[in-house]
C-alpha atoms as a PDB file:
ATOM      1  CA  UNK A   1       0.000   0.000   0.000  1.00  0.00           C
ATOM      2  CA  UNK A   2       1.407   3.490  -1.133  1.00  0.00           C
ATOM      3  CA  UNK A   3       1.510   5.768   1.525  1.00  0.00           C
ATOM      4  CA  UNK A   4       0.780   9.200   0.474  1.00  0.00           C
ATOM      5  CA  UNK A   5       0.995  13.050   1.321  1.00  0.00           C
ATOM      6  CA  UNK A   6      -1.651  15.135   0.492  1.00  0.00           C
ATOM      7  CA  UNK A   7      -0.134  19.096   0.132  1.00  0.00           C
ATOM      8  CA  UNK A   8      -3.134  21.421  -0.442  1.00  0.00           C
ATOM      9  CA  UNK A   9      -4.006  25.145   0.706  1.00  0.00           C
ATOM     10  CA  UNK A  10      -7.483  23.983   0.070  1.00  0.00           C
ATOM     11  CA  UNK A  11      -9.123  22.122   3.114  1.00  0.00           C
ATOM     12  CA  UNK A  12     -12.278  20.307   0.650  1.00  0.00           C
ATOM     13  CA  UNK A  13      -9.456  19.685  -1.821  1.00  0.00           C
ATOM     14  CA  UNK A  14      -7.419  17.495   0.617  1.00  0.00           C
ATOM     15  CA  UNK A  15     -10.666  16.031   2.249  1.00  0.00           C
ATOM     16  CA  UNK A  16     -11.586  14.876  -1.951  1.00  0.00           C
ATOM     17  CA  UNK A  17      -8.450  13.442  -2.215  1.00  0.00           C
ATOM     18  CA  UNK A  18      -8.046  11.647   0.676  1.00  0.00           C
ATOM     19  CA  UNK A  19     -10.866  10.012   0.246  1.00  0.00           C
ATOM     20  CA  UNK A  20     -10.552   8.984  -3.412  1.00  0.00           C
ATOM     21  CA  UNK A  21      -7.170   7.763  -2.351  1.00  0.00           C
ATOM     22  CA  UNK A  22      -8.188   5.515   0.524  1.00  0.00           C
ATOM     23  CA  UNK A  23     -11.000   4.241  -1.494  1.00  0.00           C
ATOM     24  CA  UNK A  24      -8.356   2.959  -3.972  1.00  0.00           C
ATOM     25  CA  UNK A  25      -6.333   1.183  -1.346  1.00  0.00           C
ATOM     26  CA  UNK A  26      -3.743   4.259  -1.152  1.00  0.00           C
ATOM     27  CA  UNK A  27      -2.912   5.064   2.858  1.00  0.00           C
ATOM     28  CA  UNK A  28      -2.748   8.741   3.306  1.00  0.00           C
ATOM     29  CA  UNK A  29      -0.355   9.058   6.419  1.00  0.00           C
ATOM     30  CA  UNK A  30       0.007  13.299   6.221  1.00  0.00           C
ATOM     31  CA  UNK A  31      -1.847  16.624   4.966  1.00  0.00           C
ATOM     32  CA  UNK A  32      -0.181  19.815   4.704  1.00  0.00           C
ATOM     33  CA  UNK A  33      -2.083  23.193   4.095  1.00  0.00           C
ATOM     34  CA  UNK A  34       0.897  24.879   2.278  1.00  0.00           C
ATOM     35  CA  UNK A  35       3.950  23.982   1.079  1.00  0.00           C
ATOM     36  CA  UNK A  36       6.177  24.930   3.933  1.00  0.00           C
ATOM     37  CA  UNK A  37       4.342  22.136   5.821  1.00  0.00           C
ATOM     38  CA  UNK A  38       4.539  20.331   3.061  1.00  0.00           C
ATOM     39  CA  UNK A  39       8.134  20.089   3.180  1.00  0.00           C
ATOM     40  CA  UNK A  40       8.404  19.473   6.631  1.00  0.00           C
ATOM     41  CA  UNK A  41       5.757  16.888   6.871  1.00  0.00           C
ATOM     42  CA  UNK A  42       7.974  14.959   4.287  1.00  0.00           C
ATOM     43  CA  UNK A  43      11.162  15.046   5.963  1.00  0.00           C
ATOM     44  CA  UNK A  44       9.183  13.530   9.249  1.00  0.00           C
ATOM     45  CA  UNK A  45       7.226  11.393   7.258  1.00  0.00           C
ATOM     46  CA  UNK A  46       8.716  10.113   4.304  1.00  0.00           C
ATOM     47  CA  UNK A  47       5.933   9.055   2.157  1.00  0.00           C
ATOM     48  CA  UNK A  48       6.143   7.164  -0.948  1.00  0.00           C
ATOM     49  CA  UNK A  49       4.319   9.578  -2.987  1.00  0.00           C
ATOM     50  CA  UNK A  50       3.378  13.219  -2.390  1.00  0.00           C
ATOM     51  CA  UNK A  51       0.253  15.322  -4.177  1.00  0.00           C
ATOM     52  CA  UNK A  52       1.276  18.965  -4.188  1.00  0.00           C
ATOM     53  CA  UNK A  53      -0.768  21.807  -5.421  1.00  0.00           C
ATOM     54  CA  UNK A  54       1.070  24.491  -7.255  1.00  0.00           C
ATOM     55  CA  UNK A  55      -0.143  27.665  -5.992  1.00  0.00           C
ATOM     56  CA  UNK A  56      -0.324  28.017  -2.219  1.00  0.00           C
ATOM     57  CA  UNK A  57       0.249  30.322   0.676  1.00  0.00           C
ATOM     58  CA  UNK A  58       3.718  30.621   2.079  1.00  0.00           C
ATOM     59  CA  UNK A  59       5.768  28.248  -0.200  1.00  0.00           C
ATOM     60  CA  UNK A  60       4.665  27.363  -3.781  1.00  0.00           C
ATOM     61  CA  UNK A  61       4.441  23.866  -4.894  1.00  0.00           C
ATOM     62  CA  UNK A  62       6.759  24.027  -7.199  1.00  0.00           C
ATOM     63  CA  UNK A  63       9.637  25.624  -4.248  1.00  0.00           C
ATOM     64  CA  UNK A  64       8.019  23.098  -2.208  1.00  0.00           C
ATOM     65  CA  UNK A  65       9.265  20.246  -4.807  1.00  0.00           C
ATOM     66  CA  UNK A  66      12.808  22.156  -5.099  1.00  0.00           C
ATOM     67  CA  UNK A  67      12.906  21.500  -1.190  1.00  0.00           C
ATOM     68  CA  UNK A  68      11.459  18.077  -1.162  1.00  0.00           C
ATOM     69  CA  UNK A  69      13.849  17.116  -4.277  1.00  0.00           C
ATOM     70  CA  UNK A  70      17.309  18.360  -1.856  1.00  0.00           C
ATOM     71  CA  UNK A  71      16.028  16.188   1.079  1.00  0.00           C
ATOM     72  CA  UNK A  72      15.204  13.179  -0.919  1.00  0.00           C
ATOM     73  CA  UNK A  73      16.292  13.294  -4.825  1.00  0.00           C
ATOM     74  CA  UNK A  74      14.115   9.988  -5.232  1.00  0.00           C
ATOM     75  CA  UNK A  75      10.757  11.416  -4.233  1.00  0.00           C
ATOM     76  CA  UNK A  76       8.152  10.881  -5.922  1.00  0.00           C
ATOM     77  CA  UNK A  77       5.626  14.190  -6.738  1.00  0.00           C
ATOM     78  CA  UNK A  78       2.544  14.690  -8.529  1.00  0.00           C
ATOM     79  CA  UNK A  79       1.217  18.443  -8.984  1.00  0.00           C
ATOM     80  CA  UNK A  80      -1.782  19.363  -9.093  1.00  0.00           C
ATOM     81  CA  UNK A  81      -2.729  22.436 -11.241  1.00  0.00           C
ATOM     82  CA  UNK A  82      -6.079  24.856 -12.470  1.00  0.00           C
ATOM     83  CA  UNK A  83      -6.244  25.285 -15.546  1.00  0.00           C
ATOM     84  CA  UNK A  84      -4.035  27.909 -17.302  1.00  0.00           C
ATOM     85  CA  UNK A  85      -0.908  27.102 -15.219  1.00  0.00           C
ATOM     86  CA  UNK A  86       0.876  25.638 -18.111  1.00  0.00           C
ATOM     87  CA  UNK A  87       4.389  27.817 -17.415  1.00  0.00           C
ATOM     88  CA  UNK A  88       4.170  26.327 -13.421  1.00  0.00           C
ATOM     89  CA  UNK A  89       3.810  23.009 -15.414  1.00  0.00           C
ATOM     90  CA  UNK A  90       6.614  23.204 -17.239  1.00  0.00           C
ATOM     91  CA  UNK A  91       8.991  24.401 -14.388  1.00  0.00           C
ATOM     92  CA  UNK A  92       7.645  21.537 -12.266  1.00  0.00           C
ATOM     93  CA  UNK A  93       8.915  19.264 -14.605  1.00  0.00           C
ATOM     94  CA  UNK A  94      12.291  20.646 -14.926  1.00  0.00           C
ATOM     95  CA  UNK A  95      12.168  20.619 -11.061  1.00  0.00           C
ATOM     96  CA  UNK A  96      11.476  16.740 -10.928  1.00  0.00           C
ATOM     97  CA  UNK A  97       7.908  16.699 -10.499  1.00  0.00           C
ATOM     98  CA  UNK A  98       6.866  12.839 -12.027  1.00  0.00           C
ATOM     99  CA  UNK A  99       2.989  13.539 -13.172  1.00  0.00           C
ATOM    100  CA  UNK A 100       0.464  15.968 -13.584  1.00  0.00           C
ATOM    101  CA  UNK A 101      -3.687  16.092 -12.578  1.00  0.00           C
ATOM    102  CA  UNK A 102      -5.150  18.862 -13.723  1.00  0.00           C
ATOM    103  CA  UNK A 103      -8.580  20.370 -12.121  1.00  0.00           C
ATOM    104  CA  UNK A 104     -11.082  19.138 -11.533  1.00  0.00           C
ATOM    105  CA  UNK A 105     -10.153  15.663 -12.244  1.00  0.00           C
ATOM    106  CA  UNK A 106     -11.579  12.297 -12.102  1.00  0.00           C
ATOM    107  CA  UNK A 107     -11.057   9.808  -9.390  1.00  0.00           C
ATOM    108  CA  UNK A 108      -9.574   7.228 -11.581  1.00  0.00           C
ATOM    109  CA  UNK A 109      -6.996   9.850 -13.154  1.00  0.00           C
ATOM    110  CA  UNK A 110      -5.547  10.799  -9.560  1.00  0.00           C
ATOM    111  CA  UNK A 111      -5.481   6.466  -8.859  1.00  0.00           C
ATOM    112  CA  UNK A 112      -3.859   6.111 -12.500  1.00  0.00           C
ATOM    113  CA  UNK A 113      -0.994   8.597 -11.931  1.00  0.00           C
ATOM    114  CA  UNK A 114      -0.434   7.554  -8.724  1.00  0.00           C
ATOM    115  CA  UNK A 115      -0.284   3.919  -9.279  1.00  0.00           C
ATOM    116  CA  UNK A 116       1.731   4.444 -12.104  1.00  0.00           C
ATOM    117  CA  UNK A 117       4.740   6.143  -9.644  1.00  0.00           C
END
């Protein structure tokens, strides 16, 4: 079972993952509301796979991934994006992010990406 860290400014958007993930047989063993936390909560927890949303309060996902990529060069990040944040995409990717969900998405996108990590 992959265990999973859900990094989200939005409190509904963690809550839809989480469950969508658990439903799927994913364990989610940490939320973060920014990406500061985010990066913490990795270094104490260090989950197999971490969901990151790109724009958030305090740290960016995509700092939060530089951050996350120095403590652990293996780890394993999906972002999450709206719509029309193709330039955030792109500098994910350079950054190491491994896949992309785009908003709103569908339950068995968010399982396919992950799975496929």
């Amino acid at each position: 079972m992959k265990k999973v860290l859900i990094v989200d400014d939005a409190a509904f958007m963690r809550i839809t993952l989480k469950t969508m993930l658990e439903k799927n047989e994913f364990e989610v063993i940490g939320e973060a509301p920014n990406g500061l936390e985010g990066v913490k909560k990795y270094a104490e927890l260090k989950p197999d796979v971490v969901t990151m949303d790109i724009t958030m309060p305090e740290m960016d996902g995509v700092a939060s991934l530089k951050e996350i990529k120095k403590i652990d060069s293996g780890a394993k990040v999906v972002m999450i994006s709206a719509m029309g944040q193709e330039s955030m995409v792109k500098e994910s990717i350079l950054a190491g992010a491994l896949g992309f969900l785009v908003k709103p998405f569908k339950e068995e996108d968010v399982v396919k990406v992950l799975s496929n990590l």
